[in-house]
Protein backbone atom coordinates (compact mmCIF):
# COMPACT_ATOMS: atom_id res chain seq x y z
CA UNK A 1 -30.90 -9.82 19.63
CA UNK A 2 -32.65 -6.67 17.52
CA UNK A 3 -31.95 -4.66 20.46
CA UNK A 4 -28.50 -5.35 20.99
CA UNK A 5 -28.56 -4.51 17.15
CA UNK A 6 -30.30 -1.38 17.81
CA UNK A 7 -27.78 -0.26 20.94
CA UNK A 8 -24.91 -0.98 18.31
CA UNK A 9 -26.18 1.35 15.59
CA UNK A 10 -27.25 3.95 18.18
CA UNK A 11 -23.52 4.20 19.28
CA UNK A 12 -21.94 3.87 16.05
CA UNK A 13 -23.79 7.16 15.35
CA UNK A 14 -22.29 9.14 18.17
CA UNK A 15 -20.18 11.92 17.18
CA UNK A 16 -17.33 10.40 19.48
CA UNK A 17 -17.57 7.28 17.64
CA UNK A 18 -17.61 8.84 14.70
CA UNK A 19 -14.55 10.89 15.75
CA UNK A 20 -12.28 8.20 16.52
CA UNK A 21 -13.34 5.83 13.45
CA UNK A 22 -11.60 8.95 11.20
CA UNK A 23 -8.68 7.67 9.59
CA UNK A 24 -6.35 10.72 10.46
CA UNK A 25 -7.36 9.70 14.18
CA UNK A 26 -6.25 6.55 14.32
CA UNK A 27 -3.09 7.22 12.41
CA UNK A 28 -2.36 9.72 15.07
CA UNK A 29 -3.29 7.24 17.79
CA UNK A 30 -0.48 4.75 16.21
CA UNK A 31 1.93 6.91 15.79
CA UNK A 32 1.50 8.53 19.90
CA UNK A 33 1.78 4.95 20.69
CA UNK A 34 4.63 4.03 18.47
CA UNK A 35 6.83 6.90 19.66
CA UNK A 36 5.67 6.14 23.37
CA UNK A 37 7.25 3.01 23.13
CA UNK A 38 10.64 3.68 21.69
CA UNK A 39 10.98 6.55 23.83
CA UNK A 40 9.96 4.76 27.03
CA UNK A 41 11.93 1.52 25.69
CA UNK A 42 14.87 4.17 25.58
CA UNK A 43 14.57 5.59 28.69
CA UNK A 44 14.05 2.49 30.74
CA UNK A 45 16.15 -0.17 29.14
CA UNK A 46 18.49 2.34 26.93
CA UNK A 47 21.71 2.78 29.70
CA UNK A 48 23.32 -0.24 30.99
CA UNK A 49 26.18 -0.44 33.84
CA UNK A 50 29.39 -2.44 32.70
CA UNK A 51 30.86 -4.82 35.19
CA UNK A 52 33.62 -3.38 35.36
CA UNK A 53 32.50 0.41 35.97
CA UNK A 54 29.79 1.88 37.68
CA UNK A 55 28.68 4.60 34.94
CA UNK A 56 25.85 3.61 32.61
CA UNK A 57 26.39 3.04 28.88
CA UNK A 58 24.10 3.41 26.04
CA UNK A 59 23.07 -0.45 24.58
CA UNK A 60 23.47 1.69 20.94
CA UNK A 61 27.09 0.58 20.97
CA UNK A 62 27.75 2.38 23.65
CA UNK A 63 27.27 5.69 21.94
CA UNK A 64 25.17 8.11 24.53
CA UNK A 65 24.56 10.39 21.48
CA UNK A 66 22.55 7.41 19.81
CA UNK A 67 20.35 7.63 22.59
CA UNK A 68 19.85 10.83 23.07
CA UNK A 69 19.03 10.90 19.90
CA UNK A 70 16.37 8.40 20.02
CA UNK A 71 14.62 9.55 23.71
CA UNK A 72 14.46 13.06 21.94
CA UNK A 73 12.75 12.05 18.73
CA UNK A 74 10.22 9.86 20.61
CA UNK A 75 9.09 12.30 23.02
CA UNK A 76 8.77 15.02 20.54
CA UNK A 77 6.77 12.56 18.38
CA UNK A 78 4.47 11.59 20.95
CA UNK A 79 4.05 15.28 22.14
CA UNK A 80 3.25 16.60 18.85
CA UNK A 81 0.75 13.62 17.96
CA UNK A 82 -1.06 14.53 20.95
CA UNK A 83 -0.94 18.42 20.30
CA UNK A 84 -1.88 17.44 16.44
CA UNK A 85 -4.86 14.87 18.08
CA UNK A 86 -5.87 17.88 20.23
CA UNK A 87 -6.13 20.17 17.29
CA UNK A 88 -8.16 17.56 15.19
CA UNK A 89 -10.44 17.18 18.35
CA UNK A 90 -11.44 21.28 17.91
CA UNK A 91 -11.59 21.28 14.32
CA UNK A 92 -15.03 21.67 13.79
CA UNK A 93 -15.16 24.75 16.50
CA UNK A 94 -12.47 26.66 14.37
CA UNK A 95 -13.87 28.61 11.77
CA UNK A 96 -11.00 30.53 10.24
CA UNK A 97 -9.63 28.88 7.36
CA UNK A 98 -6.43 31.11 7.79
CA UNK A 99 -6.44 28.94 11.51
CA UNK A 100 -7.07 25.91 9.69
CA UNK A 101 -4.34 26.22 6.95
CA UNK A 102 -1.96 27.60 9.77
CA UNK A 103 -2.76 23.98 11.39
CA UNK A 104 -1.93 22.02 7.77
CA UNK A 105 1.02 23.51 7.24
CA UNK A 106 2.39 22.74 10.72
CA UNK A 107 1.26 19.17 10.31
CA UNK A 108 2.71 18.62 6.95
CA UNK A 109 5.93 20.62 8.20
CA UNK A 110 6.26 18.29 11.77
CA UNK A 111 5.02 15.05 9.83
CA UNK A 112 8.01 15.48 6.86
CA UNK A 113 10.51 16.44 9.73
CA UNK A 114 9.72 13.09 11.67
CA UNK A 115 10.22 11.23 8.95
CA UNK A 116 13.15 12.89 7.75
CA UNK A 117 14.45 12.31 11.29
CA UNK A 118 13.92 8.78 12.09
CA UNK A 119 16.82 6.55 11.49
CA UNK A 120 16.88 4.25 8.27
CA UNK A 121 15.85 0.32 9.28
């Protein structure tokens, strides 16, 4: 038992554990995976055929800008939490603080335009 105790706290301080036990990470991590899945929910399930034609409708009441609207802001999400996850992942190789700040301002900028983005529940 005190060695599987003594594996655990040997891995707990590895820098890659470390890494992904920040908070910012996992944030980042939820929110790739949370705009994975509307997107992909959007692109598979989104456009229906009618009986009665043969041309697929958006299920947003059949308005195609709804989910346009929707497949865009998910896969812009997702690809900016992974460029934003890649960033964090080099953060302790930069050593500009202009680079740094650069990389804050873009994330604050990105983060307040998601939200501001996102349809109201």
């Amino acid at each position: 038992m005190r060695r599987v105790v003594t594996i655990l706290q040997d891995f707990s301080d590895h820098d890659v554990v470390q890494f992904i036990l920040r908070p910012q990470i996992i944030a980042r991590t939820l929110a790739g995976i949370f705009s994975l899945t509307v997107f992909a929910s959007l692109v598979n399930e989104g456009y229906q055929n009618l009986v009665t034609s043969s041309e697929l409708h958006c299920v947003l009441n059949e308005n195609d800008a709804a989910c346009c609207y929707g497949i865009t802001v998910g896969a812009l999400s997702f690809f900016l939490s992974l460029v934003f996850l890649g960033l964090d992942a080099f953060d302790s190789i930069v050593t500009s603080h202009k680079f740094k700040y650069a990389i804050l301002v873009l994330d604050v900028t990105f983060s307040s335009k998601r939200s501001y983005f996102l349809p109201d529940p």
